[in-house]
Protein backbone atom coordinates (compact mmCIF):
# COMPACT_ATOMS: atom_id res chain seq x y z
CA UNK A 1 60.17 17.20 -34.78
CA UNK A 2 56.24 17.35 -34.32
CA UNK A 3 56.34 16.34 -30.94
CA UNK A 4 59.02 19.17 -30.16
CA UNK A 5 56.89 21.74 -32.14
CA UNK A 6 53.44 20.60 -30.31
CA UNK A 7 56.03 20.89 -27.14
CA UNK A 8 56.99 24.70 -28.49
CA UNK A 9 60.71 23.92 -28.16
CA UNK A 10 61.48 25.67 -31.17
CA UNK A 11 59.72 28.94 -29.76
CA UNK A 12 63.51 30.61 -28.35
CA UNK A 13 65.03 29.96 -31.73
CA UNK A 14 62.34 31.44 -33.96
CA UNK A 15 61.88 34.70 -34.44
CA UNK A 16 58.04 34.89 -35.74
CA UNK A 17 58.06 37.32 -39.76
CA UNK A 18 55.43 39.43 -41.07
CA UNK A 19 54.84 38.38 -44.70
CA UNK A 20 52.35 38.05 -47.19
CA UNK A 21 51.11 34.89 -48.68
CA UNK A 22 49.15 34.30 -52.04
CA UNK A 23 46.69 31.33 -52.24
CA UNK A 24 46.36 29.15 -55.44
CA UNK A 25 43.97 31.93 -56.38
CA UNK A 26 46.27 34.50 -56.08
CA UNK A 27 44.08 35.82 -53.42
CA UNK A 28 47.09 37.65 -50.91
CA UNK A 29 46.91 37.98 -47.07
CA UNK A 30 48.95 39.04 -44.43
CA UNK A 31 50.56 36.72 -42.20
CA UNK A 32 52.76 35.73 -39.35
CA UNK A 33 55.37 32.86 -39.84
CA UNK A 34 55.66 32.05 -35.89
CA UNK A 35 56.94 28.08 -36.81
CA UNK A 36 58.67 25.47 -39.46
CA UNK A 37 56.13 24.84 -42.00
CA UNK A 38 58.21 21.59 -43.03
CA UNK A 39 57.02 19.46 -40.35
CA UNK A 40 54.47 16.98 -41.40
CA UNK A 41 53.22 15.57 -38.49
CA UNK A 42 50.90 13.19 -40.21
CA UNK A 43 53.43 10.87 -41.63
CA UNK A 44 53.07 7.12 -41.02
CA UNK A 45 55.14 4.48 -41.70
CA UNK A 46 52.40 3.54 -44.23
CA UNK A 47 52.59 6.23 -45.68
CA UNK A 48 56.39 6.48 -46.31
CA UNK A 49 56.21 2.84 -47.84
CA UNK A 50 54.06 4.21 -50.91
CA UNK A 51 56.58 6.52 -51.54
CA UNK A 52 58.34 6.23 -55.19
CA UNK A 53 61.82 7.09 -55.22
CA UNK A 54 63.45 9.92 -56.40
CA UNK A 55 66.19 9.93 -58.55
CA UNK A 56 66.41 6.00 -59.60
CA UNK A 57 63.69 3.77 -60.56
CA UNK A 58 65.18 1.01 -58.81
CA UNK A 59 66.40 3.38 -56.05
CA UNK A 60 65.56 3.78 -52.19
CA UNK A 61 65.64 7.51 -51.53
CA UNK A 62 61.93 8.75 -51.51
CA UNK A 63 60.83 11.70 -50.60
CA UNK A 64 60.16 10.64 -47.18
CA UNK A 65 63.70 10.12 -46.41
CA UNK A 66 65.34 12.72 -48.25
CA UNK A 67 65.31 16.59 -46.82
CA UNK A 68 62.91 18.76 -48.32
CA UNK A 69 64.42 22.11 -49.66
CA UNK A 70 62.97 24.80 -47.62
CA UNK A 71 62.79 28.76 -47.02
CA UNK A 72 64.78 30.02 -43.80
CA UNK A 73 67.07 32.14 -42.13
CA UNK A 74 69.76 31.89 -39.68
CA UNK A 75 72.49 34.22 -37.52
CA UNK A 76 74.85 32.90 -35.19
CA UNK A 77 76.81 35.74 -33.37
CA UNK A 78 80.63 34.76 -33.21
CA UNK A 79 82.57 36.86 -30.57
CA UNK A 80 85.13 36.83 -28.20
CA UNK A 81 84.26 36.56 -24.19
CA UNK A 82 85.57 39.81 -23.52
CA UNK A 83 83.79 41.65 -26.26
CA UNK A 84 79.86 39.75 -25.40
CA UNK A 85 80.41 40.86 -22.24
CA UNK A 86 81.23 44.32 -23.25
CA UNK A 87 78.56 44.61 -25.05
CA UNK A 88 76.08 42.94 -22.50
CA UNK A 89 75.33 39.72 -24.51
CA UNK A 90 75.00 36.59 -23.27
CA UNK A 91 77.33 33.90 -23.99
CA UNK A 92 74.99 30.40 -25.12
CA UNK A 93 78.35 28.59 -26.21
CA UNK A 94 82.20 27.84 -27.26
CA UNK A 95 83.38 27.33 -30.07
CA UNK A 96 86.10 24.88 -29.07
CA UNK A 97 87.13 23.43 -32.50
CA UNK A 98 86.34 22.79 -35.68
CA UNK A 99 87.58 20.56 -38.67
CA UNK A 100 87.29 20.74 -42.31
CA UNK A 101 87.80 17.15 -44.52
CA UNK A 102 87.13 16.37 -48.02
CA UNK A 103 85.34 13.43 -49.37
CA UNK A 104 84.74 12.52 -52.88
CA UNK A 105 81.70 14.37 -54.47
CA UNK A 106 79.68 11.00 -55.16
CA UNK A 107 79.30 10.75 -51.28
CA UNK A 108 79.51 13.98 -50.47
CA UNK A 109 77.37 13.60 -47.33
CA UNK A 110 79.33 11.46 -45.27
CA UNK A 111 82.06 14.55 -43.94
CA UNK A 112 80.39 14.77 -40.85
CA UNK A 113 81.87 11.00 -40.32
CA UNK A 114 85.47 11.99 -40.74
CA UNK A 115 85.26 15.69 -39.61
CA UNK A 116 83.46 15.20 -36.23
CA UNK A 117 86.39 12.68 -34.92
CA UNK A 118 88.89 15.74 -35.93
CA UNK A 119 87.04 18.47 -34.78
CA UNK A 120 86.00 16.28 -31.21
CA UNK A 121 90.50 15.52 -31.03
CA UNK A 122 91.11 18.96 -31.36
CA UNK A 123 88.87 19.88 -28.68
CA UNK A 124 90.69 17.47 -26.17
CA UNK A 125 87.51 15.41 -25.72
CA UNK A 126 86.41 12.09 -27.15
CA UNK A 127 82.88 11.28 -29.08
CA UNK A 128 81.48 9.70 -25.42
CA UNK A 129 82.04 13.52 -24.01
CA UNK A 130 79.62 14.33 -26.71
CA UNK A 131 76.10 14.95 -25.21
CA UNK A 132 74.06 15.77 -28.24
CA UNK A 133 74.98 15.84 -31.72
CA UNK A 134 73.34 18.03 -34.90
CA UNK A 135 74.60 15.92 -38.32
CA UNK A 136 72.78 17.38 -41.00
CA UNK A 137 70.23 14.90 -42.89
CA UNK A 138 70.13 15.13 -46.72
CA UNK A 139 69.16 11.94 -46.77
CA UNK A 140 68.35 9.20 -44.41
CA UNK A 141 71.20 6.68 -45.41
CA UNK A 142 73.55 9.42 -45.34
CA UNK A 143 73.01 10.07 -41.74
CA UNK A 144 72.99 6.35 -40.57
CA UNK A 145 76.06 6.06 -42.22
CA UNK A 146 77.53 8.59 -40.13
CA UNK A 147 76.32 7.46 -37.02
CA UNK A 148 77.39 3.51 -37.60
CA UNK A 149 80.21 4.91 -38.31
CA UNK A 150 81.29 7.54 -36.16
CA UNK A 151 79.36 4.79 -33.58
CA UNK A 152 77.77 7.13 -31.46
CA UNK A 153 73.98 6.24 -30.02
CA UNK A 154 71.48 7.61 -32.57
CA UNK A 155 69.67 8.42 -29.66
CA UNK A 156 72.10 11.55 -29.06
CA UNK A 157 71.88 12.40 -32.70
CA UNK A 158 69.19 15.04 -34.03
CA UNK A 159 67.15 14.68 -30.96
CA UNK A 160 64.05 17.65 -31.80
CA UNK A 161 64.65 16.18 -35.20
CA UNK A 162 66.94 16.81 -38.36
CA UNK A 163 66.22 18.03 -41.80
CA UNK A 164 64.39 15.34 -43.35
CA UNK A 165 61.73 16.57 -40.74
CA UNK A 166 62.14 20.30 -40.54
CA UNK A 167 63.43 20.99 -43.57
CA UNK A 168 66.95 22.11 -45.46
CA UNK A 169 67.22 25.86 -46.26
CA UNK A 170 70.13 25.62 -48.13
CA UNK A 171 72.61 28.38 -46.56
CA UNK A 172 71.02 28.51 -43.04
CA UNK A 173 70.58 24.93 -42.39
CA UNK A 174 74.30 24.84 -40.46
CA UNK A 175 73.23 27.84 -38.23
CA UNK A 176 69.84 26.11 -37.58
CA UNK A 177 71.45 23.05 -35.99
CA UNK A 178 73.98 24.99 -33.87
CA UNK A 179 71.06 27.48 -32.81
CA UNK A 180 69.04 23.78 -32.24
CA UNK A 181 71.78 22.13 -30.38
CA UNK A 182 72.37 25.31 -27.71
CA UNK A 183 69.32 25.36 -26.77
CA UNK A 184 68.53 21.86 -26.15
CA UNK A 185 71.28 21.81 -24.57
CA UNK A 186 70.74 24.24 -22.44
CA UNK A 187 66.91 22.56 -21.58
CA UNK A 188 68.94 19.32 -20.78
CA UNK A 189 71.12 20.97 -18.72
CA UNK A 190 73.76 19.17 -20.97
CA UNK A 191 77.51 20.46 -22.26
């Protein structure tokens, strides 16, 4: 995610906010939000090993591997050829299928393993047709599971980066991947 910020491949998807910002002071100034704030480019492996984790004492999610909760936004446009056209807009994808499973709530996170194969069926293509996937990232094990199991290449998974490193603004985050996955697939020149 650092690399594709430094890289500004973010910059068609975010649309920069005035705002105002207080310091620990209190001390306010205007400002311009032009890019994620999540990203922590700094993080080393070293670093991630301190981490304590965060929920069990005895546990392995840390903060470093968990998504942070973040501020954000998101609008996807959903309308028919005939009427983007009509109204001069450009068409940046198809919605082909989706799919809706449930999964108990103690592993609520894993969906995206059983609704992807569904969703991929009902399209008429299989997961190797796939050219880049978004599967959101609440926590690190959560998306490996996922992607051992749908057994896709994590390579094609979250490529700019998921939301353990840009963040998870509860509400948007769905938008943000499908906003995230046009355009990078539109710079790869990928389907």
């Amino acid at each position: 995610a650092a690399k594709a910020q430094q890289m500004g491949l973010f910059k068609t998807e975010i649309v920069p906010v005035k705002t105002t910002v207080a310091d620990a002071e209190g001390n306010k100034k205007a400002t311009i939000v032009h890019e994620d704030e999540g990203i922590r480019p700094s993080t080393t492996l070293e670093g991630l090993a301190k981490l304590k984790p965060a929920f069990k004492e005895d546990g392995s999610t840390t903060a470093g591997n968990a998504s942070q909760v973040s501020d954000g936004a998101a609008a996807v446009l959903l309308a028919k050829r005939s009427k983007a056209a009509q109204l001069g807009l450009p068409v940046l994808g198809v919605l082909r299928s989706f799919a809706v499973v449930g999964v108990p709530p103690d592993v609520m996170g894993i969906g995206p393993a059983y609704a992807i194969p569904v969703a991929v069926e009902k399209a008429g293509l299989t997961l190797n047709d796939i050219d880049i996937y978004e599967i959101n990232e609440a926590f690190a094990s959560q998306a490996v599971y996922c992607v051992e199991k749908l057994g896709i290449p994590m390579e094609k998974v979250n490529p700019l980066g998921g939301a353990i490193a840009l963040g998870h603004p509860l509400g948007c985050t769905g938008a943000r991947q499908v906003v995230t996955l046009l355009n990078e697939l539109k710079r790869r020149g990928k389907r």
